[in-house]
C-alpha atoms as a PDB file:
ATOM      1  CA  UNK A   1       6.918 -18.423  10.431  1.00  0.00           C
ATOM      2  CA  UNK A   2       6.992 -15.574  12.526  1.00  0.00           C
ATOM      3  CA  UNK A   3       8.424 -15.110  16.249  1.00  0.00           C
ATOM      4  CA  UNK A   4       7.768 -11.661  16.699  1.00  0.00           C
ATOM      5  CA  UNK A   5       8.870 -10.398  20.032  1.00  0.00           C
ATOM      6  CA  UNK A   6       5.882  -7.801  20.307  1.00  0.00           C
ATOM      7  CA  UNK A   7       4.365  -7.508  23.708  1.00  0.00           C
ATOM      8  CA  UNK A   8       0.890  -8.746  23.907  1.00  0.00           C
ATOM      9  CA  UNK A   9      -1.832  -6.297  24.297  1.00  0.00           C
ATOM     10  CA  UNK A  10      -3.095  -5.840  28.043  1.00  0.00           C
ATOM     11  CA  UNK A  11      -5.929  -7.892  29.816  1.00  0.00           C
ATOM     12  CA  UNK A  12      -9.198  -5.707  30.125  1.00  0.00           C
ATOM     13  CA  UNK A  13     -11.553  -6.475  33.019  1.00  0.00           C
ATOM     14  CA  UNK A  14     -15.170  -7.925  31.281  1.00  0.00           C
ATOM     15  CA  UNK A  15     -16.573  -4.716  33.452  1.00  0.00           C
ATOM     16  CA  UNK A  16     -15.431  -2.409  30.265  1.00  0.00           C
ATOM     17  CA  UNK A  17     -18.462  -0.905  28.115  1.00  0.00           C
ATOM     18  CA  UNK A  18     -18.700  -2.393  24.741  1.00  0.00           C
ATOM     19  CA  UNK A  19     -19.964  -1.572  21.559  1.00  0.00           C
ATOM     20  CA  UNK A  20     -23.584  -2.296  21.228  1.00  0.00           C
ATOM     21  CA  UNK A  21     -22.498  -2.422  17.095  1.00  0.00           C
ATOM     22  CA  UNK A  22     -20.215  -2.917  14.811  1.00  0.00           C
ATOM     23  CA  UNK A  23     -18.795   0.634  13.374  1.00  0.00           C
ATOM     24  CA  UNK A  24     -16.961   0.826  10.407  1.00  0.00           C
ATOM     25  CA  UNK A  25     -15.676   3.709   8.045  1.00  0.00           C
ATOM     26  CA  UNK A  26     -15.268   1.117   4.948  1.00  0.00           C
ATOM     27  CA  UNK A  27     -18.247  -0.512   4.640  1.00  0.00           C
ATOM     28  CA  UNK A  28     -21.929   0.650   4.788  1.00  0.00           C
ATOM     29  CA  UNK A  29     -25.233  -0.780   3.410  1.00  0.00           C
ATOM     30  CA  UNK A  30     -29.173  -0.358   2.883  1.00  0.00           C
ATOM     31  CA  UNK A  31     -31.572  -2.981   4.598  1.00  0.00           C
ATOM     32  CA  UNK A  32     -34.326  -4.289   2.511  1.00  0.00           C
ATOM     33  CA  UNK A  33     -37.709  -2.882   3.369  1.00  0.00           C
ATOM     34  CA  UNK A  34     -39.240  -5.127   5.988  1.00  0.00           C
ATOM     35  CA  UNK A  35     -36.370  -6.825   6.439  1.00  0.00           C
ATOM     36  CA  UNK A  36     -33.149  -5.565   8.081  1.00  0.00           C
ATOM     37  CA  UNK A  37     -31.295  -8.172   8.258  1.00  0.00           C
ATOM     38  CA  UNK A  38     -30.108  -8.729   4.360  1.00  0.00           C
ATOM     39  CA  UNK A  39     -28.854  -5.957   2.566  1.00  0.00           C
ATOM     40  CA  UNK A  40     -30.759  -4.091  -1.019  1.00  0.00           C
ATOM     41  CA  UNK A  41     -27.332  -1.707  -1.404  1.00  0.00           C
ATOM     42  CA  UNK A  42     -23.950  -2.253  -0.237  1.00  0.00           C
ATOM     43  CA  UNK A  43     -21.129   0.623  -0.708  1.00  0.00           C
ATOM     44  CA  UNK A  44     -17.404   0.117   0.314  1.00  0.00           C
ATOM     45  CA  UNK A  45     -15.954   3.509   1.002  1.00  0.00           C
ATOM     46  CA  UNK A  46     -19.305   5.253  -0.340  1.00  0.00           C
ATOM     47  CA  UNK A  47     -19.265   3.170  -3.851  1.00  0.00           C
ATOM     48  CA  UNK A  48     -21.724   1.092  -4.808  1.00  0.00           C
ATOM     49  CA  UNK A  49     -20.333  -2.476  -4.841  1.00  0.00           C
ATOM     50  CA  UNK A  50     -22.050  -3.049  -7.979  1.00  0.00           C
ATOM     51  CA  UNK A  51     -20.591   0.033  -9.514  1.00  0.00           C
ATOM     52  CA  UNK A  52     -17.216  -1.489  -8.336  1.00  0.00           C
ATOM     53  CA  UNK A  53     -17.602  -4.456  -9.927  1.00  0.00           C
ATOM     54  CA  UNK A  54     -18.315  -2.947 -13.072  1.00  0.00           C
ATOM     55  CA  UNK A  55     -16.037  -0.597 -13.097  1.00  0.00           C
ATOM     56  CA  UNK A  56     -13.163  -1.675 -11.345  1.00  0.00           C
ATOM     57  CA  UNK A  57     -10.409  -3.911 -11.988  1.00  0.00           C
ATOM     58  CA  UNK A  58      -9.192  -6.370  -8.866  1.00  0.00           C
ATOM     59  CA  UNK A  59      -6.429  -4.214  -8.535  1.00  0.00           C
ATOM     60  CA  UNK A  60      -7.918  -1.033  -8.060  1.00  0.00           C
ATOM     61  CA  UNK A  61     -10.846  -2.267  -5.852  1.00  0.00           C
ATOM     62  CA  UNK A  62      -7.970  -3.888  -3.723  1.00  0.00           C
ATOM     63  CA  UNK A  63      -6.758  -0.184  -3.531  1.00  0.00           C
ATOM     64  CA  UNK A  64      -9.949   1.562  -2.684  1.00  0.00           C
ATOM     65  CA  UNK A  65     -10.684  -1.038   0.220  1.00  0.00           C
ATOM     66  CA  UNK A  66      -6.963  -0.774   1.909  1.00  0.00           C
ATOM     67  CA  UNK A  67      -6.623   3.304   0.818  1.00  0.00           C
ATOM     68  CA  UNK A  68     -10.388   4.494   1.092  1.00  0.00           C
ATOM     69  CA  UNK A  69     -10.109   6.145  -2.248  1.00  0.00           C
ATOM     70  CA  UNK A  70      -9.093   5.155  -6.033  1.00  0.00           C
ATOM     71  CA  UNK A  71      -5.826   5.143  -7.288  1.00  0.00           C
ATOM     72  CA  UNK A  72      -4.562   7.713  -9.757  1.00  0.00           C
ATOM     73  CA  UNK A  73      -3.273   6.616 -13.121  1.00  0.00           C
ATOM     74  CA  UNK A  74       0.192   6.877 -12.093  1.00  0.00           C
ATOM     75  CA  UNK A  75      -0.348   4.620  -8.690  1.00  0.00           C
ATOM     76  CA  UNK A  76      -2.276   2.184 -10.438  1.00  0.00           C
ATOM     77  CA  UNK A  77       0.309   1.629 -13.020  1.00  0.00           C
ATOM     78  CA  UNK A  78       3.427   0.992  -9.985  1.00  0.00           C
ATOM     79  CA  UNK A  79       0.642  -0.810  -8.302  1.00  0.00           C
ATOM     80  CA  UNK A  80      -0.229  -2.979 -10.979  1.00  0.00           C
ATOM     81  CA  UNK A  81       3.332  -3.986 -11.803  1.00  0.00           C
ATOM     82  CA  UNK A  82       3.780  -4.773  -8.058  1.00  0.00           C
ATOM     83  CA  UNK A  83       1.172  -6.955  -7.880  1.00  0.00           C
ATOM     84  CA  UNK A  84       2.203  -8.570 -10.911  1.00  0.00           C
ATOM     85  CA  UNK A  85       5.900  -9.266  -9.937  1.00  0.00           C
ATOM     86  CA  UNK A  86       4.816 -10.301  -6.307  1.00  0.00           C
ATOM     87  CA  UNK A  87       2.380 -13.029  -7.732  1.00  0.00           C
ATOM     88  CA  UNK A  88       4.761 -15.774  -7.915  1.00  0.00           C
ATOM     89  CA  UNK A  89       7.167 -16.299  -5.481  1.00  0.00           C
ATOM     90  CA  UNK A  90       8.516 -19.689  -6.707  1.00  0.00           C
ATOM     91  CA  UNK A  91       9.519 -22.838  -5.240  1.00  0.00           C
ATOM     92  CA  UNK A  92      12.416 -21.665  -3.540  1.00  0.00           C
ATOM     93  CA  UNK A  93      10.389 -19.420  -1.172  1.00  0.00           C
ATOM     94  CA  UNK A  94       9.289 -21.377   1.691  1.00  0.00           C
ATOM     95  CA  UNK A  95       5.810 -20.499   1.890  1.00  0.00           C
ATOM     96  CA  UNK A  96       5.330 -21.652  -1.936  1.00  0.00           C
ATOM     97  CA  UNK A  97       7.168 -25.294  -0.848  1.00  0.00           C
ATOM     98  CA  UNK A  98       4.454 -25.872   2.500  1.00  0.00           C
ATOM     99  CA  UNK A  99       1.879 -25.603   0.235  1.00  0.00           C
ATOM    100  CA  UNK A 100       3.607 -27.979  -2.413  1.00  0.00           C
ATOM    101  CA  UNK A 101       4.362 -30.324  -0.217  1.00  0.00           C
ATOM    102  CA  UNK A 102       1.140 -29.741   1.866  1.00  0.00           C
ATOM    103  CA  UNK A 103      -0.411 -30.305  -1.859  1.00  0.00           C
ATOM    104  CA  UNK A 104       0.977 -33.503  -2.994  1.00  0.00           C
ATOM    105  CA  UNK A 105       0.220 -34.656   0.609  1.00  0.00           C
ATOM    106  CA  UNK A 106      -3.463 -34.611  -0.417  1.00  0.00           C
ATOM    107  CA  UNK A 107      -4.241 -31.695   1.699  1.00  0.00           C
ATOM    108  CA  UNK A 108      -7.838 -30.207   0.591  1.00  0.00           C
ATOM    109  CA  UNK A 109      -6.863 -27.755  -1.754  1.00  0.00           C
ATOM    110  CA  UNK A 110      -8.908 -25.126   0.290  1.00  0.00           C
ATOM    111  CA  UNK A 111      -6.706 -25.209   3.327  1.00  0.00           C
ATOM    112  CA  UNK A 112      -3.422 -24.952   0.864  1.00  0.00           C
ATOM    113  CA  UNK A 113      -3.365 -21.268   1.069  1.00  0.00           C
ATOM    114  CA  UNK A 114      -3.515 -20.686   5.043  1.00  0.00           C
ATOM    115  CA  UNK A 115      -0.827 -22.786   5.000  1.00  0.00           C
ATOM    116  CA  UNK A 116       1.048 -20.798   2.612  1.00  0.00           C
ATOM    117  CA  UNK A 117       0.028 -17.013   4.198  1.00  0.00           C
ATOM    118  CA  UNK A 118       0.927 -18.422   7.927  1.00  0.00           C
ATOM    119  CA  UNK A 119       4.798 -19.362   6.376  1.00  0.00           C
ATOM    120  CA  UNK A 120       4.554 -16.100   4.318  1.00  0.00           C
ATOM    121  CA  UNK A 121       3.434 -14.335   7.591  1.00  0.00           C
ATOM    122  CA  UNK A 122       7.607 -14.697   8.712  1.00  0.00           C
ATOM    123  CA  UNK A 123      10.131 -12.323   9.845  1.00  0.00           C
ATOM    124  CA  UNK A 124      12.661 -13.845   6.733  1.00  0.00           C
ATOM    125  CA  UNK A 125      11.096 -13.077   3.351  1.00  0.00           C
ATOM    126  CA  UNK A 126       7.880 -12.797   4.645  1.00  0.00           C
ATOM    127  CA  UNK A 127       5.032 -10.381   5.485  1.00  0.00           C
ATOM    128  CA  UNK A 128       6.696  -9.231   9.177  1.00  0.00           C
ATOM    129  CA  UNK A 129       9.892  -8.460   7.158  1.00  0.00           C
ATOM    130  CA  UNK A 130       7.795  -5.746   5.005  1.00  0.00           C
ATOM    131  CA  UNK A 131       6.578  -3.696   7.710  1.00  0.00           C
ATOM    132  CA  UNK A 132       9.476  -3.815   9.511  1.00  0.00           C
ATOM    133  CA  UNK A 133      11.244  -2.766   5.807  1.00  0.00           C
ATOM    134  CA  UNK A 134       8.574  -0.345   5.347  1.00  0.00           C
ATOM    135  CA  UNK A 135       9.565   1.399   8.566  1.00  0.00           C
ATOM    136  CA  UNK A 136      13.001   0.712   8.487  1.00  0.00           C
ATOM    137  CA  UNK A 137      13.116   2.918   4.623  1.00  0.00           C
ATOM    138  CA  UNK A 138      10.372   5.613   6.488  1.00  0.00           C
ATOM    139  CA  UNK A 139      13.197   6.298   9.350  1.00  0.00           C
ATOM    140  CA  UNK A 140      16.033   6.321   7.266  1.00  0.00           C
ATOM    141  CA  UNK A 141      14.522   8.133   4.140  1.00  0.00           C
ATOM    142  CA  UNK A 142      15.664  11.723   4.917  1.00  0.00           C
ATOM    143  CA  UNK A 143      19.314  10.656   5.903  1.00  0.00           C
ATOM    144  CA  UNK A 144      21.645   9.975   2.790  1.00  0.00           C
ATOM    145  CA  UNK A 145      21.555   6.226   1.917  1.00  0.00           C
ATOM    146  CA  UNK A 146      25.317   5.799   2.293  1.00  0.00           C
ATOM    147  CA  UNK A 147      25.576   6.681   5.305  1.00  0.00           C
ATOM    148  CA  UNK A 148      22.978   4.586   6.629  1.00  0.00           C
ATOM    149  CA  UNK A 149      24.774   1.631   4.663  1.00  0.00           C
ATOM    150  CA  UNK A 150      28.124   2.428   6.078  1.00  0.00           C
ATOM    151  CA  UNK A 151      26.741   2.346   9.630  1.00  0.00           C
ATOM    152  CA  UNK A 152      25.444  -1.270   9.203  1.00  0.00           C
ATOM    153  CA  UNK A 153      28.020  -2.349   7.245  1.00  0.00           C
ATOM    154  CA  UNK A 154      30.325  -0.990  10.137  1.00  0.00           C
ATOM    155  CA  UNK A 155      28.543  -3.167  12.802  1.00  0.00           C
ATOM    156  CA  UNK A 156      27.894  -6.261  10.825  1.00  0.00           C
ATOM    157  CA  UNK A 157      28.303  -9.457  12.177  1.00  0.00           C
ATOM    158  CA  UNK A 158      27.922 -12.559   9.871  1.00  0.00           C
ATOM    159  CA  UNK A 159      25.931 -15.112  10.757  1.00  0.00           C
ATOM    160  CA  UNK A 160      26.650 -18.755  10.273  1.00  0.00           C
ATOM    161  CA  UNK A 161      24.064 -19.245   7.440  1.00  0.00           C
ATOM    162  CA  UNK A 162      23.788 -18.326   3.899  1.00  0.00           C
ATOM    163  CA  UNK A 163      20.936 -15.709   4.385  1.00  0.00           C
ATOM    164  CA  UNK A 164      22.260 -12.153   5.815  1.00  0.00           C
ATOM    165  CA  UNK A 165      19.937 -10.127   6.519  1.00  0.00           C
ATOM    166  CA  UNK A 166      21.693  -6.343   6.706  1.00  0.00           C
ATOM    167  CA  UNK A 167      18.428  -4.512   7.535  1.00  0.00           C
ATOM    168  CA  UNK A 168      14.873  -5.674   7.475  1.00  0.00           C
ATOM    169  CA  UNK A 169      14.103  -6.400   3.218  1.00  0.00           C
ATOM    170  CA  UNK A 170      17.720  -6.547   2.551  1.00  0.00           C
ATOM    171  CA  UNK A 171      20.637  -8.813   2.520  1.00  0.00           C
ATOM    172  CA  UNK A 172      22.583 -12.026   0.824  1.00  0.00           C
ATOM    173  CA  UNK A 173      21.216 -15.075  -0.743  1.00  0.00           C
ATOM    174  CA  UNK A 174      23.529 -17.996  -0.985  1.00  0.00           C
ATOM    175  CA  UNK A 175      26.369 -15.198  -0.421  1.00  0.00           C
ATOM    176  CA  UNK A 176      25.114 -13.089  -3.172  1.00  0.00           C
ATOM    177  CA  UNK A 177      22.702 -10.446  -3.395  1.00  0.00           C
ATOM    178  CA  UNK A 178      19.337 -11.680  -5.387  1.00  0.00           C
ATOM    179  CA  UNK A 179      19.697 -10.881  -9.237  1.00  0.00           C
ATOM    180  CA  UNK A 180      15.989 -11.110  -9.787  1.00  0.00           C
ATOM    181  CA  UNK A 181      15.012  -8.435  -7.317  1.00  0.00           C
ATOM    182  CA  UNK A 182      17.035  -6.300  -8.694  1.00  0.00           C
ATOM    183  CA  UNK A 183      15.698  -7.211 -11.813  1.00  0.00           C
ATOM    184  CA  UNK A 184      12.191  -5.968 -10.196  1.00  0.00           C
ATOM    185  CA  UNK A 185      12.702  -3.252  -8.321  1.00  0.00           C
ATOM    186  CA  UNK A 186      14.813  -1.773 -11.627  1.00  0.00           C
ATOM    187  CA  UNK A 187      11.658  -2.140 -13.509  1.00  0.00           C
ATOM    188  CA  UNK A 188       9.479  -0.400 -11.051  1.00  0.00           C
ATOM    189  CA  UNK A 189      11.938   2.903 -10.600  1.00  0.00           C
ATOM    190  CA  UNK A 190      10.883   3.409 -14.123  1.00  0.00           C
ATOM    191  CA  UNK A 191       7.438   4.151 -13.373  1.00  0.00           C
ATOM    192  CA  UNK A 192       6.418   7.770 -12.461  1.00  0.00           C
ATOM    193  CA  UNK A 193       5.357   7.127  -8.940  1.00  0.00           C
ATOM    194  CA  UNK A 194       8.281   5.718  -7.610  1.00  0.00           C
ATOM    195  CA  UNK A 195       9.311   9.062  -5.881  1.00  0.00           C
ATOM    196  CA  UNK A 196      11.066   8.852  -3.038  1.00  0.00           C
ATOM    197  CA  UNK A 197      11.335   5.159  -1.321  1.00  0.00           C
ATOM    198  CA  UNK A 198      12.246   3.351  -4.271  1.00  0.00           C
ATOM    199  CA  UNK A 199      15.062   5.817  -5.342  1.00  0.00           C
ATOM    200  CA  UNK A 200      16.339   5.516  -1.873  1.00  0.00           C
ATOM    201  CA  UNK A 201      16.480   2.177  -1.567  1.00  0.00           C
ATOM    202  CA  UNK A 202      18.320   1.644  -4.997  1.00  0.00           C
ATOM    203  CA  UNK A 203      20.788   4.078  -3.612  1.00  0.00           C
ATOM    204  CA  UNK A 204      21.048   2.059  -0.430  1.00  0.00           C
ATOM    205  CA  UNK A 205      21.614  -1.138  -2.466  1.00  0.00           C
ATOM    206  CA  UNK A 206      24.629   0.574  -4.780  1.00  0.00           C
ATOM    207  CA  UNK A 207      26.419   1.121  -1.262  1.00  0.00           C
ATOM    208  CA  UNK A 208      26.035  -2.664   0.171  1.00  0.00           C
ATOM    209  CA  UNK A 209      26.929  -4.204  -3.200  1.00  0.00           C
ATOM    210  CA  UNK A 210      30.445  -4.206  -3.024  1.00  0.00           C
ATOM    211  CA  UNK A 211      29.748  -6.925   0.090  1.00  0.00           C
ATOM    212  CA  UNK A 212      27.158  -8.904  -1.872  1.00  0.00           C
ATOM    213  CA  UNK A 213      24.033  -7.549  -0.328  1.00  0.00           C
ATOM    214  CA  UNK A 214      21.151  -6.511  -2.567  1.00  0.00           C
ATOM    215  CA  UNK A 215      17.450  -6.442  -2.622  1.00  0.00           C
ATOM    216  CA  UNK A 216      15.436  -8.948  -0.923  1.00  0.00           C
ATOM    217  CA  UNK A 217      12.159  -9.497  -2.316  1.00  0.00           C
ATOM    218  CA  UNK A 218      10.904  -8.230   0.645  1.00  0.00           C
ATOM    219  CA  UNK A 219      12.456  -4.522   0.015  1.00  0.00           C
ATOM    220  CA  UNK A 220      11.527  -4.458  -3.094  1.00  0.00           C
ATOM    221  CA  UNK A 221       7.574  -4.546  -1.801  1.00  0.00           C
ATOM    222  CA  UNK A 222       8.284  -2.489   1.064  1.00  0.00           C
ATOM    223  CA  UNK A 223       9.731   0.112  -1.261  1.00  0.00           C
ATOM    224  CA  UNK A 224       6.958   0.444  -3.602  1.00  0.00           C
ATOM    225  CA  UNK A 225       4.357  -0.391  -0.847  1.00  0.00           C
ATOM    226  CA  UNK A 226       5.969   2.931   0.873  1.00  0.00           C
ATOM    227  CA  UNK A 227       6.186   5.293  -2.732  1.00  0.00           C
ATOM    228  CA  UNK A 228       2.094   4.302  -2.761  1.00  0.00           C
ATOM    229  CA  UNK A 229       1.741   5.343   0.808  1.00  0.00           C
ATOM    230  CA  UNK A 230       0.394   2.324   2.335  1.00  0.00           C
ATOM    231  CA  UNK A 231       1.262   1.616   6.606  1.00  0.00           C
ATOM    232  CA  UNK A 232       3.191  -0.669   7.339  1.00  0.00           C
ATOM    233  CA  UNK A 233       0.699  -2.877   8.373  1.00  0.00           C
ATOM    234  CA  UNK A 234      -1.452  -2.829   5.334  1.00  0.00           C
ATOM    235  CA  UNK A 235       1.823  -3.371   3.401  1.00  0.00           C
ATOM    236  CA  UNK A 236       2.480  -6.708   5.488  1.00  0.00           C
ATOM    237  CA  UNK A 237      -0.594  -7.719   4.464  1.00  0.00           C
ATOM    238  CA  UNK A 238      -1.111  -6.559   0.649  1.00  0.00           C
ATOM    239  CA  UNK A 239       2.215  -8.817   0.780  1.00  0.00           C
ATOM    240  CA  UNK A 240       0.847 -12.214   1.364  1.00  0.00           C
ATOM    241  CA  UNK A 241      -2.799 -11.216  -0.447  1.00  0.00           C
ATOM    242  CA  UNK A 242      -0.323 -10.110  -4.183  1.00  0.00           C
ATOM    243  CA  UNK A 243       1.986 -14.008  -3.630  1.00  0.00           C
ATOM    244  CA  UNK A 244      -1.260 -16.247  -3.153  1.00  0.00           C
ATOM    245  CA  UNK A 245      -1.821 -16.877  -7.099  1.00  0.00           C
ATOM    246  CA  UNK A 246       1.240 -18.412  -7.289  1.00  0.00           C
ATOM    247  CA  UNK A 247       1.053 -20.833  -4.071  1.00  0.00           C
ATOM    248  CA  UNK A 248      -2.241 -21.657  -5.162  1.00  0.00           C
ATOM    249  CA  UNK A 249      -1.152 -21.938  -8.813  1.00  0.00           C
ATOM    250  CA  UNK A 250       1.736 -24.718  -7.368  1.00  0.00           C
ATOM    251  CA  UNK A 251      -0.693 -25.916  -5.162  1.00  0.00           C
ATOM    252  CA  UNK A 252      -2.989 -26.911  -7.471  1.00  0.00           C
ATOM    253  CA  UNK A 253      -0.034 -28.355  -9.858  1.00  0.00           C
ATOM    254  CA  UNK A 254       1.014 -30.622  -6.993  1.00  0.00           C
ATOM    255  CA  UNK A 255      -2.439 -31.643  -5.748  1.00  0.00           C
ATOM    256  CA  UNK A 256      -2.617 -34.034  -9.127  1.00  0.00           C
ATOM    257  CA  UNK A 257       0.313 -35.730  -8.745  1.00  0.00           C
ATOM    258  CA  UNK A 258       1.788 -38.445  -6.426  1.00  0.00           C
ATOM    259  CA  UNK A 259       3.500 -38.552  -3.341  1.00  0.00           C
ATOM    260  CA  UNK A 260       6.666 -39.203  -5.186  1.00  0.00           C
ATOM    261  CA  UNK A 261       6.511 -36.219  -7.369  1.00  0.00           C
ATOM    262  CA  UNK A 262       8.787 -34.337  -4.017  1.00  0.00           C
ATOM    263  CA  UNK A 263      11.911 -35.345  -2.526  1.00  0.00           C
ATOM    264  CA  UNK A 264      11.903 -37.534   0.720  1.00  0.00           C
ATOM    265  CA  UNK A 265      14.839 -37.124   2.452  1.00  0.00           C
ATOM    266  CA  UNK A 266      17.232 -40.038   2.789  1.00  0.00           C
ATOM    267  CA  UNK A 267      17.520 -42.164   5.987  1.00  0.00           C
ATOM    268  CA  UNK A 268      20.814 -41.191   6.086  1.00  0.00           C
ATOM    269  CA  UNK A 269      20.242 -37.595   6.545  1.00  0.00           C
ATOM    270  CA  UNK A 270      17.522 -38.022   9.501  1.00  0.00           C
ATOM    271  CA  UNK A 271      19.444 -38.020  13.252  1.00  0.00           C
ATOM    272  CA  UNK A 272      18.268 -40.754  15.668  1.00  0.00           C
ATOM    273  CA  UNK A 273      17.763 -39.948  18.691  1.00  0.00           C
ATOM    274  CA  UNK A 274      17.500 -42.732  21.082  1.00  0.00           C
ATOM    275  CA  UNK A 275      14.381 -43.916  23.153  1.00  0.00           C
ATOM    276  CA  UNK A 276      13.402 -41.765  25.998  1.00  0.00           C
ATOM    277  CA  UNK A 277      14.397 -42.354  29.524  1.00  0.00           C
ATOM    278  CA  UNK A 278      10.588 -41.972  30.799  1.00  0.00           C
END
């Protein structure tokens, strides 16, 4: 989970004027006659919701909400494949493991996913690492990517785990940099809206992998998320909304079996500590 180290927003005294309504750009709607408090039309960015939902795929109304427009042809087709690859982080991520273990625990299956978006919420492989990727490749992406590498590289400072993090979406597995994302972000540099931010990034991976750093999965969205212009914000966020099928899709696989289905670790492994003082 996260530990951000952002200050908290200031303390207002209650004396402040407030809004006597709720304003929003996104969303507007027509009140029934006689009735205002149920809606007869509702339009999200000034299309009809109906229209949206027959005209629309999930993908491109996910778009319209977060960008207040549709995607082209060309964005839909990067942002399609994103989505895709994102949808499953596996078992080895640790937001898809909460929920399997939350899961076989007997957990109601419709808390399973807050569980998995707070762990996916993290600063390591998780939503906080995207927008700080996504403005980590937005500072960096007029300077020539080797440099940039050779400067970290120059200061780096291993740490005594197996997970390096070089800059913010990029780093070592295990010692190695992650085949898979490669894998990814290779497939998504071959799509016509991967203009700038993806390139970059590729080029800034070349120059860390003769130390065995690579793509984290993490990059790879922050990358794309960047090439689409999203914030960094929204990209944190379209983050842990494109891996819930798969923690729900594990969820649900674990919810049916029995407690014994995951490991347990071994009383061997647990340290006793002895009884308190108090």
């Amino acid at each position: 989970m996260t530990t951000s180290s952002r200050k908290a927003p200031a303390v207002e005294k209650r004396t402040a004027e407030f809004s006597q309504k709720i304003s929003t750009k996104i969303w507007s709607d027509q009140p029934c006659p006689g009735n205002p408090f149920v809606a007869e039309k509702s339009l999200v960015h000034g299309y009809n919701l109906i229209d949206i939902a027959k005209n629309l795929s999930f993908s491109e109304s996910i778009f319209l909400n977060i960008k207040g427009k549709l995607a082209t042809p060309e964005q839909l087709e990067l942002f399609n494949a994103l989505l895709s690859g994102l949808s499953n982080l596996g078992p080895r991520h640790a937001a898809v493991r909460a929920v399997m273990n939350a899961a076989v625990s007997k957990t109601e299956v419709q808390n399973l996913l807050p569980i998995g978006m707070s762990i996916a919420s993290g600063e390591f492989l998780g939503a906080e690492e995207v927008e700080q990727s996504v403005r980590f490749i937005r500072k960096n992406i007029n300077k020539p990517a080797t440099e940039v590498a050779g400067a970290l590289l120059g200061k780096f400072t291993a740490d005594s785990n197996n997970n390096s993090v070089i800059a913010p979406g990029f780093g070592s597995r295990f010692g190695q940099a992650d085949p898979v994302c490669a894998q990814l972000a290779s497939l998504l540099l071959t799509f016509n809206y991967s203009d700038r931010a993806l390139p970059w990034a590729e080029e800034f991976c070349k120059a860390l992998a003769a130390d065995n750093f690579g793509w984290f999965i993490t990059g790879v969205a922050a990358a794309s998320f960047a090439d689409l212009g999203f914030t960094p914000k929204a990209s944190a966020g379209l983050f842990q909304l494109a891996t819930a099928p798969g923690m729900l899709a594990h969820g649900l696989e674990m919810s049916a079996k029995p407690l014994t289905a995951m490991p347990f670790v071994d009383d061997k492994d647990y340290v006793h500590i002895g009884e308190s003082d108090e």
